[in-house]
N, C-alpha and C. Protein backbone atom coordinates (compact mmCIF):
# COMPACT_ATOMS: atom_id res chain seq x y z
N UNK A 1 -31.20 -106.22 -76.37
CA UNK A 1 -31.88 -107.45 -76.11
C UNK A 1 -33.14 -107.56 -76.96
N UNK A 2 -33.09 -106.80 -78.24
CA UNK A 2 -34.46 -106.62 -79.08
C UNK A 2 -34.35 -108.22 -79.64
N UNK A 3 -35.84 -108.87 -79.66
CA UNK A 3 -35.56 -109.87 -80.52
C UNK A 3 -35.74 -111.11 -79.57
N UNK A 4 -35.25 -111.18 -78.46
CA UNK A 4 -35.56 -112.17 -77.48
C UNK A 4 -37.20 -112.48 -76.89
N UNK A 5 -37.32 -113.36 -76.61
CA UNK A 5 -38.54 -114.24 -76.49
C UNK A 5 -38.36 -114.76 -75.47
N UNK A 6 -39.57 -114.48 -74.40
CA UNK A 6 -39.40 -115.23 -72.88
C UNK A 6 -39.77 -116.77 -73.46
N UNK A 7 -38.66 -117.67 -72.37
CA UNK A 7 -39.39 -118.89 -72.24
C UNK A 7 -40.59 -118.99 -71.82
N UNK A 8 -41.24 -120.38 -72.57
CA UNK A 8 -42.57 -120.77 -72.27
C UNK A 8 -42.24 -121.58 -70.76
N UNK A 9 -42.82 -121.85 -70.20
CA UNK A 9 -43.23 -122.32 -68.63
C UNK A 9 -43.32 -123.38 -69.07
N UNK A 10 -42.75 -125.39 -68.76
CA UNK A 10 -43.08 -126.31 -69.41
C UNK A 10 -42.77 -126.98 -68.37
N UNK A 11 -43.58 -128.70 -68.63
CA UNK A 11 -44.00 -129.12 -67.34
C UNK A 11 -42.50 -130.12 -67.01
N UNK A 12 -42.00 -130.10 -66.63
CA UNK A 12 -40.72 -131.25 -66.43
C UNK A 12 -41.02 -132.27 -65.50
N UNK A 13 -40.68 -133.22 -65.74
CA UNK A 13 -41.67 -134.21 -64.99
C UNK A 13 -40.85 -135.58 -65.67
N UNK A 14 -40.41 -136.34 -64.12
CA UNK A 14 -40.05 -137.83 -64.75
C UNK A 14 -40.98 -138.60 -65.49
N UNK A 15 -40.66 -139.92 -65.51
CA UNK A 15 -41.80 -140.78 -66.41
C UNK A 15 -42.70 -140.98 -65.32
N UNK A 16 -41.72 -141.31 -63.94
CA UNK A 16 -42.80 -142.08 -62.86
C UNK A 16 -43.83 -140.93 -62.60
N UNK A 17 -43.42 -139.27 -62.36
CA UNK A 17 -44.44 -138.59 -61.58
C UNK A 17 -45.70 -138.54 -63.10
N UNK A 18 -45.10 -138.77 -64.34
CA UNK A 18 -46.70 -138.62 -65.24
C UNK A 18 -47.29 -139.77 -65.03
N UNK A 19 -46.53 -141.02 -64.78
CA UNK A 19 -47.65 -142.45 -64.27
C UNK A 19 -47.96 -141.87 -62.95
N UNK A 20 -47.88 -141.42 -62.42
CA UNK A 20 -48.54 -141.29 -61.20
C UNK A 20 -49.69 -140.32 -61.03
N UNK A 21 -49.51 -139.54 -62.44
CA UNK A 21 -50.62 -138.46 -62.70
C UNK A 21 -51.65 -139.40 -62.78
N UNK A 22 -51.34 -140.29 -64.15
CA UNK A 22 -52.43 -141.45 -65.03
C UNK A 22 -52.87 -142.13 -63.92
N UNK A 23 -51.94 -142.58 -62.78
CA UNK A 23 -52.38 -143.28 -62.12
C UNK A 23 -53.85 -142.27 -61.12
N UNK A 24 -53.70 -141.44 -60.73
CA UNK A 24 -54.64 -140.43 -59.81
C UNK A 24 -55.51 -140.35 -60.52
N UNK A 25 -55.66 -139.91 -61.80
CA UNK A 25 -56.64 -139.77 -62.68
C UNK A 25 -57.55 -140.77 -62.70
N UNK A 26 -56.87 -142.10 -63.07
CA UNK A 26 -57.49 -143.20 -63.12
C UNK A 26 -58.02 -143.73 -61.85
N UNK A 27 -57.91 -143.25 -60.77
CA UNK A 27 -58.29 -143.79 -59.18
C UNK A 27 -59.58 -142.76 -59.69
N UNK A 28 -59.85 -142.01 -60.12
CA UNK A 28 -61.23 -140.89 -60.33
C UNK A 28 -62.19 -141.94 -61.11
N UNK A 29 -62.00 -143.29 -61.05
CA UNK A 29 -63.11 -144.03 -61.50
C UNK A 29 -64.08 -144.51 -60.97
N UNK A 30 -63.64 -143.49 -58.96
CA UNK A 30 -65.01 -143.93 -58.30
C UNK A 30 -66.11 -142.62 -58.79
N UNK A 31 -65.79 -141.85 -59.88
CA UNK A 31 -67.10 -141.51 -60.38
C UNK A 31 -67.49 -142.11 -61.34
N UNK A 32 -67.40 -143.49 -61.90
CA UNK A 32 -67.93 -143.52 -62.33
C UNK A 32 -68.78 -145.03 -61.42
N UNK A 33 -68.61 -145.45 -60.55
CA UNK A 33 -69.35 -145.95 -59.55
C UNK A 33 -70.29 -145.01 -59.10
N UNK A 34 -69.70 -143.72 -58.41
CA UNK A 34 -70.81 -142.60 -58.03
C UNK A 34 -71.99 -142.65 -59.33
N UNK A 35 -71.77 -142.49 -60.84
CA UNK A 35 -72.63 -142.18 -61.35
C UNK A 35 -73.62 -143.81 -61.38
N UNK A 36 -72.97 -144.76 -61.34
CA UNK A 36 -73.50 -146.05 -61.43
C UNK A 36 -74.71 -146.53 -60.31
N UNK A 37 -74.68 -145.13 -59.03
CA UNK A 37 -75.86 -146.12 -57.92
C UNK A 37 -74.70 -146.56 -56.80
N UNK A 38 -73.63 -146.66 -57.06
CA UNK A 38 -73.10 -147.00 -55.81
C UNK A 38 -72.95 -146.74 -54.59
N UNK A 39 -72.80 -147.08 -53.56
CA UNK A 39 -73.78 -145.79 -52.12
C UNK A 39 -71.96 -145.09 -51.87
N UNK A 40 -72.64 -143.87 -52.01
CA UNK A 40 -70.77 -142.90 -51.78
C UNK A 40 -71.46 -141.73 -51.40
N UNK A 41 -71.05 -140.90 -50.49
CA UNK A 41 -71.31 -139.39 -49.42
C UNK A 41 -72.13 -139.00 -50.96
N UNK A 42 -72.76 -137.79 -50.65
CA UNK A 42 -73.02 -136.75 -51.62
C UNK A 42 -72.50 -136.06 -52.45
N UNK A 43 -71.22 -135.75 -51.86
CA UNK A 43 -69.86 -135.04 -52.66
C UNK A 43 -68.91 -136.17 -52.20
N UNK A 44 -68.58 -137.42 -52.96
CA UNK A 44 -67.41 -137.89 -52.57
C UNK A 44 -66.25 -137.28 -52.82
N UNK A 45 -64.99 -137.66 -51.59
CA UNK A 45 -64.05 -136.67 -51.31
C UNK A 45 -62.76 -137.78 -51.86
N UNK A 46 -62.86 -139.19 -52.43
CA UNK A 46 -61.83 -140.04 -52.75
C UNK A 46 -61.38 -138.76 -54.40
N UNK A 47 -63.01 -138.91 -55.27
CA UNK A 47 -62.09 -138.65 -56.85
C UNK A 47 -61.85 -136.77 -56.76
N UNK A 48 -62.01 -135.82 -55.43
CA UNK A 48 -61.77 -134.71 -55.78
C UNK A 48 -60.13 -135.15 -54.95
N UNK A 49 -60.01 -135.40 -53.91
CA UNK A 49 -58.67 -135.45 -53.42
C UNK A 49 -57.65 -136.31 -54.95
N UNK A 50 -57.98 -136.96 -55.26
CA UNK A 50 -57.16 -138.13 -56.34
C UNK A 50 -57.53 -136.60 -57.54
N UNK A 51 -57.92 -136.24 -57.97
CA UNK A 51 -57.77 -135.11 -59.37
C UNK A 51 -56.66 -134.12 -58.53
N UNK A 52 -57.37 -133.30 -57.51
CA UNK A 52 -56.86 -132.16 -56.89
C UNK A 52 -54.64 -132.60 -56.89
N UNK A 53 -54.60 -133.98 -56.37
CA UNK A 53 -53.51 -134.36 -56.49
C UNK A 53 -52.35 -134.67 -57.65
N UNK A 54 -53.33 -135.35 -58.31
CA UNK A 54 -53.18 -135.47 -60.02
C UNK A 54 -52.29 -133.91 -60.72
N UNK A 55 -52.99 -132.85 -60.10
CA UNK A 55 -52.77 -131.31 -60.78
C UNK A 55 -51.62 -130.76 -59.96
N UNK A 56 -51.84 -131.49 -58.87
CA UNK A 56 -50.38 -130.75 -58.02
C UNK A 56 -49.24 -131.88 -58.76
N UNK A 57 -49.32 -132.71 -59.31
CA UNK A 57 -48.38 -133.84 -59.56
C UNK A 57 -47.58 -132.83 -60.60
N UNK A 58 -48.93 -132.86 -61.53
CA UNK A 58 -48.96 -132.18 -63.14
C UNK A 58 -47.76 -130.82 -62.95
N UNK A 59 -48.64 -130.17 -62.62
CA UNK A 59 -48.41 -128.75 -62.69
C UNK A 59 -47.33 -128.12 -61.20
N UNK A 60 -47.25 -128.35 -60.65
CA UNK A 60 -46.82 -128.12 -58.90
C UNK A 60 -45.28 -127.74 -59.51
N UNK A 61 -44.72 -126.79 -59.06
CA UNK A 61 -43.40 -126.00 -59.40
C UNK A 61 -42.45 -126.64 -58.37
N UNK A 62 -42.86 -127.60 -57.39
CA UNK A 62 -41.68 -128.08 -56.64
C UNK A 62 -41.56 -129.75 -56.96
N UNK A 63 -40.23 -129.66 -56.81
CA UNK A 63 -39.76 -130.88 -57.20
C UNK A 63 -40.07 -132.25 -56.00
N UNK A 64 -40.50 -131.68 -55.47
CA UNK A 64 -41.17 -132.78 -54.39
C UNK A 64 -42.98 -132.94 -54.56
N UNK A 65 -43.47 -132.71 -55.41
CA UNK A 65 -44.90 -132.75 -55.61
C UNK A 65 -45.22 -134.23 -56.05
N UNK A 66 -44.70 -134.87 -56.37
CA UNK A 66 -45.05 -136.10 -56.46
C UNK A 66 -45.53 -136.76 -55.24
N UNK A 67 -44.59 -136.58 -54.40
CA UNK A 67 -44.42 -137.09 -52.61
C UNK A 67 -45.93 -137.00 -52.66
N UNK A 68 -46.82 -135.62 -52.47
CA UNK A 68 -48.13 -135.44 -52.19
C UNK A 68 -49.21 -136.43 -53.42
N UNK A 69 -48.41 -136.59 -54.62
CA UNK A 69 -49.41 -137.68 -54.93
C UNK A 69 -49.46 -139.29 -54.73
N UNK A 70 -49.06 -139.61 -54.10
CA UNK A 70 -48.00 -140.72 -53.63
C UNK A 70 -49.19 -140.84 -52.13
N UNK A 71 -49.04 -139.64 -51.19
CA UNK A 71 -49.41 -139.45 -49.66
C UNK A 71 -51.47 -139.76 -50.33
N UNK A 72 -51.51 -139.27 -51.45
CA UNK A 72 -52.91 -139.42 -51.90
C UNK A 72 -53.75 -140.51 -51.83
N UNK A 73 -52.18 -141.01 -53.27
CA UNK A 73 -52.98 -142.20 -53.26
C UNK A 73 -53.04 -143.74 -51.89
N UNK A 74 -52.14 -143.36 -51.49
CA UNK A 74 -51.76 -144.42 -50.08
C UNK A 74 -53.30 -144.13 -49.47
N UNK A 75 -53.64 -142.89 -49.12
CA UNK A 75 -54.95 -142.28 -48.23
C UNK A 75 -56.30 -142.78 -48.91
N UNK A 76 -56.39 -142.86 -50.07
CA UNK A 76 -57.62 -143.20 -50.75
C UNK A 76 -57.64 -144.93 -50.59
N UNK A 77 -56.48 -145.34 -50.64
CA UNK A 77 -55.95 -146.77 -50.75
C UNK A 77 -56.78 -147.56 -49.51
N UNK A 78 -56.25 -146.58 -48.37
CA UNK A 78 -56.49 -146.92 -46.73
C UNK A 78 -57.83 -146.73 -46.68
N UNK A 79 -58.76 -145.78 -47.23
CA UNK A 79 -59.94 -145.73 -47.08
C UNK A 79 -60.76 -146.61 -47.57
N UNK A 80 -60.17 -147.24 -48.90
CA UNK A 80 -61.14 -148.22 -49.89
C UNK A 80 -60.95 -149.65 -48.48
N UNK A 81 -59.95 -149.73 -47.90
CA UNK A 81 -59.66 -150.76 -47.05
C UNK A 81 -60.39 -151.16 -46.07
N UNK A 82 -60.60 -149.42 -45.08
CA UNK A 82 -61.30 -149.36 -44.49
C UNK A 82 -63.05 -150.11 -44.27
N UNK A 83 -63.09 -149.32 -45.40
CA UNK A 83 -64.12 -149.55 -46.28
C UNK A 83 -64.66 -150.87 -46.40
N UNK A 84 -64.07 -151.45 -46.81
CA UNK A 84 -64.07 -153.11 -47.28
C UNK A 84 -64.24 -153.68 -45.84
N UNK A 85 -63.15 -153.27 -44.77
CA UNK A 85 -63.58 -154.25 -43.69
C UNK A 85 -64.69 -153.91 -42.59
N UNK A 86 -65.63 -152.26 -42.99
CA UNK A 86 -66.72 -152.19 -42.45
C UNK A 86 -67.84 -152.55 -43.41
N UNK A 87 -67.99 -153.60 -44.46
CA UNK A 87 -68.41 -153.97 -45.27
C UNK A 87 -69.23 -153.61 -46.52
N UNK A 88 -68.70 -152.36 -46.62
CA UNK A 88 -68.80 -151.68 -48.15
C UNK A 88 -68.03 -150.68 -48.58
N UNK A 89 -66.97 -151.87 -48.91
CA UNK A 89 -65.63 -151.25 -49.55
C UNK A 89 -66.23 -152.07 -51.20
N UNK A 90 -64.40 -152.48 -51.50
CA UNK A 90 -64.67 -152.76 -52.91
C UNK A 90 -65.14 -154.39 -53.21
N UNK A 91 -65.22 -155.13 -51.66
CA UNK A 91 -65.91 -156.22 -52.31
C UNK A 91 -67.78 -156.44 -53.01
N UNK A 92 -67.98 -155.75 -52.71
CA UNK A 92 -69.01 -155.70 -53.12
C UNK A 92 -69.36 -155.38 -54.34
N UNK A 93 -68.55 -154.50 -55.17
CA UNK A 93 -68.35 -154.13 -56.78
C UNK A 93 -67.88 -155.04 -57.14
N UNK A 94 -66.61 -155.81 -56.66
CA UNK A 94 -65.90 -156.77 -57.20
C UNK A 94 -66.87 -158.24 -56.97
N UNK A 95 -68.00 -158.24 -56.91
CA UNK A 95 -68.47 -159.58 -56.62
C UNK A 95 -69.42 -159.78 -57.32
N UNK A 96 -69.79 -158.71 -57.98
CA UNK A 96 -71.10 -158.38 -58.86
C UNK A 96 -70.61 -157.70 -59.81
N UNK A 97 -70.04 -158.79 -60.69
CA UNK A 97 -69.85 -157.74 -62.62
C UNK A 97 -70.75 -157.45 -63.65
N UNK A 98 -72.38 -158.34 -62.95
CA UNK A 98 -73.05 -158.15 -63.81
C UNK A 98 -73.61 -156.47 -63.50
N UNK A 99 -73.16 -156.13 -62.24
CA UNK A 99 -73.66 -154.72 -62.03
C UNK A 99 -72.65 -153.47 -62.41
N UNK A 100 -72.04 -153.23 -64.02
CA UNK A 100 -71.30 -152.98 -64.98
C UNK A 100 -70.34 -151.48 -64.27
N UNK A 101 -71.13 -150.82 -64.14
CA UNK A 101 -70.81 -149.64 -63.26
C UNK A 101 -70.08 -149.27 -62.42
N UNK A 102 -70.33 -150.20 -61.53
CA UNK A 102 -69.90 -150.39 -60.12
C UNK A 102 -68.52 -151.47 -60.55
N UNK A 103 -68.28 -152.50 -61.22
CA UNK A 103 -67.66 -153.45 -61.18
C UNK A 103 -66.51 -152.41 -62.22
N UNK A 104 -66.34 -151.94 -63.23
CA UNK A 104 -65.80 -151.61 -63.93
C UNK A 104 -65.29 -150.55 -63.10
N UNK A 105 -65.94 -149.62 -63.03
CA UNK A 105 -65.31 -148.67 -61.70
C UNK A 105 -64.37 -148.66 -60.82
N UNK A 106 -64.47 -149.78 -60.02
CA UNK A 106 -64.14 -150.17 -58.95
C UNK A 106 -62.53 -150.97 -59.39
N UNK A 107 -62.71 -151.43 -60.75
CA UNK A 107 -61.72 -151.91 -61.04
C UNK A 107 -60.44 -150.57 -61.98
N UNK A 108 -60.91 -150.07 -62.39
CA UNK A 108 -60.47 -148.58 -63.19
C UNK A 108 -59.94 -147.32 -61.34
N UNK A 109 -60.44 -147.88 -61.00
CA UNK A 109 -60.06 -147.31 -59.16
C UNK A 109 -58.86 -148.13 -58.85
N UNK A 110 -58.75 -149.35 -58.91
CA UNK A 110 -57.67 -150.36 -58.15
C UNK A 110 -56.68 -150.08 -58.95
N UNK A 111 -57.19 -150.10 -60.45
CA UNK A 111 -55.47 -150.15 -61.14
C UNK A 111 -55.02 -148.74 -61.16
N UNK A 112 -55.68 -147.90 -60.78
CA UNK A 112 -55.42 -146.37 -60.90
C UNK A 112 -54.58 -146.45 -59.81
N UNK A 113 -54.48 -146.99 -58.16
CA UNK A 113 -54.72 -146.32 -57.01
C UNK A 113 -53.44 -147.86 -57.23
């Protein structure tokens, strides 16, 4: 068996679970609201859960890892909702574009999520 070469480890992955990576990734645009002034916890837990998911999408050795980015983004979805109807969710970014940060963000979040 002289001469043989282990396979490399490579990511297999439909088209939908890498949009769904892009998509998680891109929901991580409430940092850039966080960096903008926008009022969010100290450690917001929306863009580490949406990356942390993103990598299980990516990388995750079972063929059901998408499911968990999917369960993510629905959860971040429900929270921005939440959010909104105790009155600082995303209308408030979305109502003010002159406040660049927050509005761009917030929108780089929706199409992500």
């Amino acid at each position: 068996m002289a001469g043989m070469t282990p396979k490399r480890a490579q990511i297999d992955s439909s088209p939908a679970a890498r949009l769904l990576v892009v998509g998680l990734v891109a929901a991580a645009g409430m940092l850039i609201q966080y960096a903008s002034g926008v009022e969010y916890p100290t450690i917001p837990p929306g863009p580490i859960i949406a990356l942390v998911a993103a990598a299980v999408v990516a990388f995750g050795p079972w063929r059901r890892a998408p499911v968990l980015g999917l369960v993510a983004a629905v959860f971040i979805s429900l929270g921005g909702v939440i959010a909104t109807i105790a009155g600082n969710g995303f209308t408030p970014q979305l109502g003010d574009p002159g406040a660049v940060g927050g509005f761009v963000g917030t929108l780089v979040q929706i199409a992500g999520l």
